[in-house]
PDB file of N, CA and C in Angstrom:
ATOM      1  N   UNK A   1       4.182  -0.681 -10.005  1.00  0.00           N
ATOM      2  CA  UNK A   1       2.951  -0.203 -10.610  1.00  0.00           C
ATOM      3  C   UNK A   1       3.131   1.277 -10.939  1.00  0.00           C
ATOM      4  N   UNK A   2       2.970   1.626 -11.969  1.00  0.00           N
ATOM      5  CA  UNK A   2       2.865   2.805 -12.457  1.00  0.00           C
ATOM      6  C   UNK A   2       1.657   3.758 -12.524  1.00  0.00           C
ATOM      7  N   UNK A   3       1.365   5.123 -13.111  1.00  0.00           N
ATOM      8  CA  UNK A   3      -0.006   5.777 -12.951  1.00  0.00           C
ATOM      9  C   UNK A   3      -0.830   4.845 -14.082  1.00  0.00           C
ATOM     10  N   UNK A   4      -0.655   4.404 -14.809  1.00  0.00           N
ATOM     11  CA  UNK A   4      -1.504   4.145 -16.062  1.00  0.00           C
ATOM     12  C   UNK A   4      -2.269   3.008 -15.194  1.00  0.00           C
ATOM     13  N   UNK A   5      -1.377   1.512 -14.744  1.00  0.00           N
ATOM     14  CA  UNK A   5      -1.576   0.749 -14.024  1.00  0.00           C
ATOM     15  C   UNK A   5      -2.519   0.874 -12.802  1.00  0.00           C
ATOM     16  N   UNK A   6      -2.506   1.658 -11.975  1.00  0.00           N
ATOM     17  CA  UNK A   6      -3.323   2.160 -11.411  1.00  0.00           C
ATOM     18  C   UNK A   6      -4.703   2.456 -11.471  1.00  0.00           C
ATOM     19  N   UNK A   7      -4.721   3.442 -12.448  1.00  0.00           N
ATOM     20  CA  UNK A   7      -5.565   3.731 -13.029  1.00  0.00           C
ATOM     21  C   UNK A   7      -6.513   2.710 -13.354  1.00  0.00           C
ATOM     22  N   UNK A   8      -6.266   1.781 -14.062  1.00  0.00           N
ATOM     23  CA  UNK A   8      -6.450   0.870 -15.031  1.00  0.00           C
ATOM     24  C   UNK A   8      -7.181  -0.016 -13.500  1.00  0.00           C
ATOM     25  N   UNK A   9      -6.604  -0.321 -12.836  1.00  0.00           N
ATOM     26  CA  UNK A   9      -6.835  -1.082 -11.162  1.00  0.00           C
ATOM     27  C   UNK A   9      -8.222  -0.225 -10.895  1.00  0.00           C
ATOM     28  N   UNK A  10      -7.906   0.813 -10.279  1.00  0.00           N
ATOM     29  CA  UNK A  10      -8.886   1.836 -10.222  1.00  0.00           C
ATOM     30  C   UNK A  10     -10.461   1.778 -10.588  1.00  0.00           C
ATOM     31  N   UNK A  11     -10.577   1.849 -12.450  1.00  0.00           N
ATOM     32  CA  UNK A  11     -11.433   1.761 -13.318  1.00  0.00           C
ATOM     33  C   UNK A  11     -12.230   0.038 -12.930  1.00  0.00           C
ATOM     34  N   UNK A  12     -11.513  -0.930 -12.916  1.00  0.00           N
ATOM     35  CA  UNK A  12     -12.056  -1.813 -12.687  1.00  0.00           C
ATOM     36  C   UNK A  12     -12.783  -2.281 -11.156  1.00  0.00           C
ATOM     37  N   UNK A  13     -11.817  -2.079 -10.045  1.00  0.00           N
ATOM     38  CA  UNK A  13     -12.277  -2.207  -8.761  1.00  0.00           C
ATOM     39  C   UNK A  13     -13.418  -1.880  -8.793  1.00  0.00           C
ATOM     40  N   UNK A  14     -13.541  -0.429  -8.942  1.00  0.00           N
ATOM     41  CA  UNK A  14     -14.734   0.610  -8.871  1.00  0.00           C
ATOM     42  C   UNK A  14     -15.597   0.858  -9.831  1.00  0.00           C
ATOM     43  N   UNK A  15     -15.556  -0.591 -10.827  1.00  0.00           N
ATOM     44  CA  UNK A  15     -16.490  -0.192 -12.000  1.00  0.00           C
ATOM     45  C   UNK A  15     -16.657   1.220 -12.576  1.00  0.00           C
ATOM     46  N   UNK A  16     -15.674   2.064 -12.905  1.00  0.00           N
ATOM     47  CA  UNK A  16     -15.740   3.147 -13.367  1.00  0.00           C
ATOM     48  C   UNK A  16     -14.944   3.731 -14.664  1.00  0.00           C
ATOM     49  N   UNK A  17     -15.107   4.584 -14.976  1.00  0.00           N
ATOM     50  CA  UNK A  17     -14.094   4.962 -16.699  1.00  0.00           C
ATOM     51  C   UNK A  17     -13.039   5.214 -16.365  1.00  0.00           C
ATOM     52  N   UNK A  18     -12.141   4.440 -17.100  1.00  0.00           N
ATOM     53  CA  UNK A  18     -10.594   5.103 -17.219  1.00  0.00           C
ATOM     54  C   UNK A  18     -10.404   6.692 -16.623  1.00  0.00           C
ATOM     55  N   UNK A  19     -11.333   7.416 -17.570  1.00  0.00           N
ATOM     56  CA  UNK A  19     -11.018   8.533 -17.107  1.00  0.00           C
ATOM     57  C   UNK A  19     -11.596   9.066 -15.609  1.00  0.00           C
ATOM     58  N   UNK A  20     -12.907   8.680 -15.500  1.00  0.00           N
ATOM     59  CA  UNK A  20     -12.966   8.902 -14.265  1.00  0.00           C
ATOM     60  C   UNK A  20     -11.879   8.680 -13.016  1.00  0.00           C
ATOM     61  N   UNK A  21     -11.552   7.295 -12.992  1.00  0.00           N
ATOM     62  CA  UNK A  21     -10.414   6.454 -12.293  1.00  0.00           C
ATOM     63  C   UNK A  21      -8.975   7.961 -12.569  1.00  0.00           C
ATOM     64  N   UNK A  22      -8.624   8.488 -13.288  1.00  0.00           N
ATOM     65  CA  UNK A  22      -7.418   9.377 -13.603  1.00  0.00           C
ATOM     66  C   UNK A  22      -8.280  10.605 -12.960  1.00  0.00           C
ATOM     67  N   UNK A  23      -9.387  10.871 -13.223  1.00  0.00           N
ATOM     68  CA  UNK A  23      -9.357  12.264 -12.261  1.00  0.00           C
ATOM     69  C   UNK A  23      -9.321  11.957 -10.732  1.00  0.00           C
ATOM     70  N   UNK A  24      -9.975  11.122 -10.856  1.00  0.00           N
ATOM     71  CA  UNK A  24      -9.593  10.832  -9.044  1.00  0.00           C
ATOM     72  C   UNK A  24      -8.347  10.598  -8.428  1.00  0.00           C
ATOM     73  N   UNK A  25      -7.252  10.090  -9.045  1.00  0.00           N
ATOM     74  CA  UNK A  25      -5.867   9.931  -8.639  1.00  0.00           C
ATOM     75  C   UNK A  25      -5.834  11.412  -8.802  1.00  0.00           C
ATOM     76  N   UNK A  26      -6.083  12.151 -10.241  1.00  0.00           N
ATOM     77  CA  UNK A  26      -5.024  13.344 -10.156  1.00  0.00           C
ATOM     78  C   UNK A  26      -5.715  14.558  -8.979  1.00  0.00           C
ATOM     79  N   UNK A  27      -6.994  14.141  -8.628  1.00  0.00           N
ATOM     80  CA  UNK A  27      -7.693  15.138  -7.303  1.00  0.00           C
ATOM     81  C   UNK A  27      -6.673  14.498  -6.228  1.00  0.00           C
ATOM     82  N   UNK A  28      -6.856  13.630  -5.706  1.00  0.00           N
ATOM     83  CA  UNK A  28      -6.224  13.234  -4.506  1.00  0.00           C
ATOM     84  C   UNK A  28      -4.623  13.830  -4.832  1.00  0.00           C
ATOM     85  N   UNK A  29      -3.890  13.499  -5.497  1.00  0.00           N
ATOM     86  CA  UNK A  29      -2.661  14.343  -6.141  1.00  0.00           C
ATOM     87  C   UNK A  29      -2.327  15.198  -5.164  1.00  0.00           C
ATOM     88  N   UNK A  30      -3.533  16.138  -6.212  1.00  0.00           N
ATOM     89  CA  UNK A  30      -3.742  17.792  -6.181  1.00  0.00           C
ATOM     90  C   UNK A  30      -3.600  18.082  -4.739  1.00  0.00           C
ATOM     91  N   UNK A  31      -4.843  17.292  -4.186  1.00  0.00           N
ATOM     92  CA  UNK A  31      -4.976  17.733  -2.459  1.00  0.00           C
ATOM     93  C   UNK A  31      -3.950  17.221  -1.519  1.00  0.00           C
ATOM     94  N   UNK A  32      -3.206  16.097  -1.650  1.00  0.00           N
ATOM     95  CA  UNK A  32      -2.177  16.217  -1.081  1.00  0.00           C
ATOM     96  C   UNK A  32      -1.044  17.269  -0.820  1.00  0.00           C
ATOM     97  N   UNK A  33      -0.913  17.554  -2.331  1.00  0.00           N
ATOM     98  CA  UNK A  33       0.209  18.429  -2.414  1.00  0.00           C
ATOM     99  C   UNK A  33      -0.278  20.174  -2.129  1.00  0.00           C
ATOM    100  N   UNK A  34      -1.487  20.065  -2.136  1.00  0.00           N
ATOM    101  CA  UNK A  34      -1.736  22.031  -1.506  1.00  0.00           C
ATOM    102  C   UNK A  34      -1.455  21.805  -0.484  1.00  0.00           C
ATOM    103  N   UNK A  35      -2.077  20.297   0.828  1.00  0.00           N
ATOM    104  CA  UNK A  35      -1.845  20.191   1.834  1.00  0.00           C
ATOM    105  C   UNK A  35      -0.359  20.461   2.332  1.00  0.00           C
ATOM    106  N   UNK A  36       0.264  19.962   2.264  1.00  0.00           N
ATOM    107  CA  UNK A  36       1.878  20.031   2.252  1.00  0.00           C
ATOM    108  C   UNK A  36       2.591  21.053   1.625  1.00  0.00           C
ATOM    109  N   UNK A  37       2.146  21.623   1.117  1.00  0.00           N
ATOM    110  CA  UNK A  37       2.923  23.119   0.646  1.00  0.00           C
ATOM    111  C   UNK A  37       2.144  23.903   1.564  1.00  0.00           C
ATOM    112  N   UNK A  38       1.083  23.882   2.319  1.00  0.00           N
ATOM    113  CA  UNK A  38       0.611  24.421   4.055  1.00  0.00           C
ATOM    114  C   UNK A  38       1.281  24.319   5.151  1.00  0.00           C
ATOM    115  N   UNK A  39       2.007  23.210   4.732  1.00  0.00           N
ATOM    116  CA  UNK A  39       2.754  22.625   5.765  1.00  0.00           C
ATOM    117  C   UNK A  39       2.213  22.053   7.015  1.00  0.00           C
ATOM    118  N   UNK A  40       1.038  21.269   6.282  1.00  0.00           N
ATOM    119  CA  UNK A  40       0.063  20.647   7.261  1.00  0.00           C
ATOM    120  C   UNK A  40       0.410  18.940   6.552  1.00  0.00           C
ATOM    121  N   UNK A  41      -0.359  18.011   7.051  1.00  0.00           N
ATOM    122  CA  UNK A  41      -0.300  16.573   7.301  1.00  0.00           C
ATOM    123  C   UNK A  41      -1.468  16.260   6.670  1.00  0.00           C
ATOM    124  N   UNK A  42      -1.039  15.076   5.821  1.00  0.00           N
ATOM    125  CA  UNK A  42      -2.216  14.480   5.402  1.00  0.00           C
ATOM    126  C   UNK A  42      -2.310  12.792   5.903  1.00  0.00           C
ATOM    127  N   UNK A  43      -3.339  12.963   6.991  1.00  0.00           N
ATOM    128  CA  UNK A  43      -3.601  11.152   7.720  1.00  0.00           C
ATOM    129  C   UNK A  43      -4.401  10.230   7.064  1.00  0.00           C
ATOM    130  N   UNK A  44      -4.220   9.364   6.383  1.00  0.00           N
ATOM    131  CA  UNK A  44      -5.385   8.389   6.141  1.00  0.00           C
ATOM    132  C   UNK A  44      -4.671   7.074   6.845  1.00  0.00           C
ATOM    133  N   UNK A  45      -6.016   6.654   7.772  1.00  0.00           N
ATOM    134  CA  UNK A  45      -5.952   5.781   9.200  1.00  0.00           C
ATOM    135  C   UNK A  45      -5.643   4.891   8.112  1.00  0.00           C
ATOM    136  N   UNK A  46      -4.699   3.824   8.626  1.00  0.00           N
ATOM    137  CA  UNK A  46      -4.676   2.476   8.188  1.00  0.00           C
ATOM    138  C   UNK A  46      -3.306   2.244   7.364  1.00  0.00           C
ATOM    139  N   UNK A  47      -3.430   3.752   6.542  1.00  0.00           N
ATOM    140  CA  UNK A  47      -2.572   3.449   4.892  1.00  0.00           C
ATOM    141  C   UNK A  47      -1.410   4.069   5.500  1.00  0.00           C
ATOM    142  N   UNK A  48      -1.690   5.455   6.032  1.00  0.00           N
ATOM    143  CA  UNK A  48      -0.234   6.408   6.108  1.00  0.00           C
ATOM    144  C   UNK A  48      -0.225   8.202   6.129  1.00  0.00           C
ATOM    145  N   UNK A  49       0.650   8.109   6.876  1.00  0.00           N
ATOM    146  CA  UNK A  49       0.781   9.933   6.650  1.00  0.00           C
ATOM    147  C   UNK A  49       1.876  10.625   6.066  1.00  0.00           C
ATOM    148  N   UNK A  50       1.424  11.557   5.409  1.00  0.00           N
ATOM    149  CA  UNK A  50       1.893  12.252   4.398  1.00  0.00           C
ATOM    150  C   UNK A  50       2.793  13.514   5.510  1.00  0.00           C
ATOM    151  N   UNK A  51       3.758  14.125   5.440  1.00  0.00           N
ATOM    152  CA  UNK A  51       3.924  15.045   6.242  1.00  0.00           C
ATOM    153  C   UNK A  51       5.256  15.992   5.366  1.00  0.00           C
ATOM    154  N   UNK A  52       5.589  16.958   5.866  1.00  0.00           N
ATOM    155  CA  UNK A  52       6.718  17.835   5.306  1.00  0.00           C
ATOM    156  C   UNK A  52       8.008  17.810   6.653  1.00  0.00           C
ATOM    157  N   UNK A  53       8.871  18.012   5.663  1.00  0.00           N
ATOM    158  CA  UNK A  53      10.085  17.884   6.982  1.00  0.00           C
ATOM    159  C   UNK A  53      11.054  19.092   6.407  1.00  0.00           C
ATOM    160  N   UNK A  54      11.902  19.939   7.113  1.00  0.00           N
ATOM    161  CA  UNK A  54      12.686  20.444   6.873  1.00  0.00           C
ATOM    162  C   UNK A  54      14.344  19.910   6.969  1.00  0.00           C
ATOM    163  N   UNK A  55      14.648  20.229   5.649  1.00  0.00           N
ATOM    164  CA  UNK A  55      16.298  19.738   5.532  1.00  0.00           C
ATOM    165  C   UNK A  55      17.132  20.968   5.799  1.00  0.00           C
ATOM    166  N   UNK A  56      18.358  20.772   7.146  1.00  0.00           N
ATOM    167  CA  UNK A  56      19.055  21.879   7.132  1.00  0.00           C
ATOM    168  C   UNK A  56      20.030  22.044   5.921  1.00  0.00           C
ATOM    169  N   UNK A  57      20.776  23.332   5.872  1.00  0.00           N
ATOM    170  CA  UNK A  57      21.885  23.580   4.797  1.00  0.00           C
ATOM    171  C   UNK A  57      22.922  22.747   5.479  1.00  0.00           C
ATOM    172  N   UNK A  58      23.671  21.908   4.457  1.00  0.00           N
ATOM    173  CA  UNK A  58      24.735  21.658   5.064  1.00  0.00           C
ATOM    174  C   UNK A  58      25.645  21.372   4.053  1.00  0.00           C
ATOM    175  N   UNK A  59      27.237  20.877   4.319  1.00  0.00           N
ATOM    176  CA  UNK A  59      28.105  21.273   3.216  1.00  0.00           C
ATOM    177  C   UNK A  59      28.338  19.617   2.403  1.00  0.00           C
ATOM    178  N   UNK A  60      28.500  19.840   1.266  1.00  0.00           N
ATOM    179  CA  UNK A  60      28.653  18.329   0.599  1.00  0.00           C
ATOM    180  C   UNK A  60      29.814  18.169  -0.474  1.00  0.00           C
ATOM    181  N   UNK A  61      29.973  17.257  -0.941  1.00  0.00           N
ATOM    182  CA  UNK A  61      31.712  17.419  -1.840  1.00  0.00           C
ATOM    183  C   UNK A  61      31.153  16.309  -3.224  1.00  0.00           C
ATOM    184  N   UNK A  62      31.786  17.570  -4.491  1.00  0.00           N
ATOM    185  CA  UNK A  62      30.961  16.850  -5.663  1.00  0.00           C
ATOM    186  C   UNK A  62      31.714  15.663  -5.691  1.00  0.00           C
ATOM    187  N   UNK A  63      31.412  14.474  -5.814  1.00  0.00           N
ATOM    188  CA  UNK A  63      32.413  12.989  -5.734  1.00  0.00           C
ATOM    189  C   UNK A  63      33.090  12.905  -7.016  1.00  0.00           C
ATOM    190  N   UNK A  64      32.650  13.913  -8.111  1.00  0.00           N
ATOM    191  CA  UNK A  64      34.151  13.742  -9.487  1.00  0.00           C
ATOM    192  C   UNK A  64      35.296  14.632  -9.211  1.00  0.00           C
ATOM    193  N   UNK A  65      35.472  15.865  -8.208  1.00  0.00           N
ATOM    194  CA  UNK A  65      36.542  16.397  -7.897  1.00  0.00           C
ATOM    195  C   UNK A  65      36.680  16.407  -7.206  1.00  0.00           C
ATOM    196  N   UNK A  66      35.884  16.211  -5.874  1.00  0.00           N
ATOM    197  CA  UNK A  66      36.205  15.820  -4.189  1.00  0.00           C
ATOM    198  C   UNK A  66      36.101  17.631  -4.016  1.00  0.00           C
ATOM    199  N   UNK A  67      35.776  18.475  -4.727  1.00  0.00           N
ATOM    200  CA  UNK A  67      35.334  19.976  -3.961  1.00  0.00           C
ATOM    201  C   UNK A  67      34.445  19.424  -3.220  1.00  0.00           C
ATOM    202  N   UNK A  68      34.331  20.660  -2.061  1.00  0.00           N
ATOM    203  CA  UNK A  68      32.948  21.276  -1.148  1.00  0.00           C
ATOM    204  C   UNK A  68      32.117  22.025  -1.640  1.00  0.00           C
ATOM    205  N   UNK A  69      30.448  21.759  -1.487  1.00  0.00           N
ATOM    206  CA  UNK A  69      30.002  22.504  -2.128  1.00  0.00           C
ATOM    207  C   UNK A  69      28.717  22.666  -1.076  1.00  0.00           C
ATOM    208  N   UNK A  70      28.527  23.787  -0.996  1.00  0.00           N
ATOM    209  CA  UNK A  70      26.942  24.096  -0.067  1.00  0.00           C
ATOM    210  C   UNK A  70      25.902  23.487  -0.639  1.00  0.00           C
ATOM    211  N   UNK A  71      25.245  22.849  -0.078  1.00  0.00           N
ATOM    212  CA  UNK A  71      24.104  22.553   0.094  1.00  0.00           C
ATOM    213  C   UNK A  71      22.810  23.641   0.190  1.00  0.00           C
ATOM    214  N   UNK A  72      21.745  23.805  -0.312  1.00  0.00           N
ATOM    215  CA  UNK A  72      20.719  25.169   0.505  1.00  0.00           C
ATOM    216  C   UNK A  72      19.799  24.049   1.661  1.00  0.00           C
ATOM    217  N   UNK A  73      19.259  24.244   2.311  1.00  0.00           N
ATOM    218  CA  UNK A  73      18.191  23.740   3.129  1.00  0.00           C
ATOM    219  C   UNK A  73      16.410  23.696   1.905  1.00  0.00           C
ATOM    220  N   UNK A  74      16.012  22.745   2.625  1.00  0.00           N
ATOM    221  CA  UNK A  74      15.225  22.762   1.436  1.00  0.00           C
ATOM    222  C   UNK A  74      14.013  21.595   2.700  1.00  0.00           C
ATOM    223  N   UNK A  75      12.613  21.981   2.048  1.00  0.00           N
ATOM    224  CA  UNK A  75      11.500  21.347   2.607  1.00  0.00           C
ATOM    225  C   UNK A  75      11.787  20.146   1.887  1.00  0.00           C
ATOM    226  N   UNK A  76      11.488  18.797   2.270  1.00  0.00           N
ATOM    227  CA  UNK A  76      11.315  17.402   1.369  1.00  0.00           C
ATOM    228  C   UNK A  76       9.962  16.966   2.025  1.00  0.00           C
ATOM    229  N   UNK A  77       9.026  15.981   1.178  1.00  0.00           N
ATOM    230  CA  UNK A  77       7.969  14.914   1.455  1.00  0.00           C
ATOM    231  C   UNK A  77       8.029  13.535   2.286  1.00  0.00           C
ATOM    232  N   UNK A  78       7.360  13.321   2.851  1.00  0.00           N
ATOM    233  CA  UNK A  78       7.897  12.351   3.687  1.00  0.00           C
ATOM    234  C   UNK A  78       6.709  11.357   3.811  1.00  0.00           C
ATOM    235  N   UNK A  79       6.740  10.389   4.070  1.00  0.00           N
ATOM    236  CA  UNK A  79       5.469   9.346   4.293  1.00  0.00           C
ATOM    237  C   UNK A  79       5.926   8.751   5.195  1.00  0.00           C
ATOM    238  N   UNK A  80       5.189   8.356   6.362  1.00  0.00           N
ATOM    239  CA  UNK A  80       5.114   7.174   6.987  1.00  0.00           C
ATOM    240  C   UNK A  80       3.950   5.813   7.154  1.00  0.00           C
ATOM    241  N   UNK A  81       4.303   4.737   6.775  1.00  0.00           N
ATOM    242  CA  UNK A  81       3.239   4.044   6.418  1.00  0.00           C
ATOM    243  C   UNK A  81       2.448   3.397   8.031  1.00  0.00           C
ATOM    244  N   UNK A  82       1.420   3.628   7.882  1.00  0.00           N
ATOM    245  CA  UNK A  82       0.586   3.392   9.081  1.00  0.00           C
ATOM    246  C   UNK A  82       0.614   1.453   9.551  1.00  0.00           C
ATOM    247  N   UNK A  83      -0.119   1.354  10.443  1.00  0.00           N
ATOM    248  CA  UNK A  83      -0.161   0.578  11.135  1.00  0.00           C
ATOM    249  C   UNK A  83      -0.074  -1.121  10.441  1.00  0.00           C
ATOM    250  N   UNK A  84      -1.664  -0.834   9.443  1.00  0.00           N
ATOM    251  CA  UNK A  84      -2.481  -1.886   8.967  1.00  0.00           C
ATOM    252  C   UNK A  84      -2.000  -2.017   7.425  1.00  0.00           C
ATOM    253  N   UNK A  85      -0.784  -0.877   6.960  1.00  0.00           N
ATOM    254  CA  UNK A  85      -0.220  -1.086   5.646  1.00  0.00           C
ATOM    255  C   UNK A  85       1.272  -1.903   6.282  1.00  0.00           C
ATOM    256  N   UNK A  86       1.357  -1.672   7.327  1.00  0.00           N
ATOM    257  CA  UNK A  86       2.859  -2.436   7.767  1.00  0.00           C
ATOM    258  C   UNK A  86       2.657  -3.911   7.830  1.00  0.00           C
ATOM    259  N   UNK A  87       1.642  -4.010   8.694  1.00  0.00           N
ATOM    260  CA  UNK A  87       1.405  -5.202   9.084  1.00  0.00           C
ATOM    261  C   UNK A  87       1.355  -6.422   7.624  1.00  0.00           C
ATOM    262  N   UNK A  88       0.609  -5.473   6.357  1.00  0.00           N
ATOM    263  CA  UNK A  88      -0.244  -6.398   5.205  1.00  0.00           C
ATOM    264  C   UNK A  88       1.278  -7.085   4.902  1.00  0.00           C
ATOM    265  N   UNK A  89       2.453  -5.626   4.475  1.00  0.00           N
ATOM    266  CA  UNK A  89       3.582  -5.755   3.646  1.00  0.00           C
ATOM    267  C   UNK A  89       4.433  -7.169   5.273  1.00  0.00           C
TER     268      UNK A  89
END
C-alpha cells in the first residue's frame, strides 16, 4: 500500500475528503518525525513504537574494489510493532 492508497482507505473509513484524509497522514508524519529528531519515542498502544537508535562509526569495504572505507555513525528510525499488531499479522 502506498500514500495515495491510504489515503484513499482513509477518506472512505472515515467518511472524509481525500484531502482531508492527506492532511491527516501528513500531520501525524510531521509529529512523528519532530518527535524523533527530540530524540524522544512515539507509543501508540496496540500498533507500535516509533523510537531513534544510534549507529556507531564503523569500517566497511566498497564490494566493487574490496577497499575500506569509514563509515560516520549516524542516528536511524526504528519501529517496533506492539503487541495486538503482532498477534493480527
Amino acid at each position: 500500500m502506498n500514500k495515495a492508497e491510504l489515503i484513499e482507505k482513509i477518506s472512505t473509513d472515515a467518511e472524509i475528503s481525500r484531502k482531508q484524509a492527506g492532511l491527516a497522514i501528513d500531520s501525524f508524519t510531521d509529529a512523528v518525525t519532530k518527535t524523533l529528531k527530540k530524540g524522544d519515542t512515539v507509543t501508540l498502544v496496540g500498533f507500535g513504537t516509533f523510537s531513534v537508535s544510534k549507529r556507531a562509526a564503523r569500517v566497511g569495504r566498497n564490494p566493487q574494489t574490496g577497499a575500506t572505507i569509514k563509515i560516520k555513525a549516524k542516528k536511524v528510525a526504528k519501529f517496533k510493532a506492539g503487541k495486538t499488531l503482532s498477534e493480527k499479522i
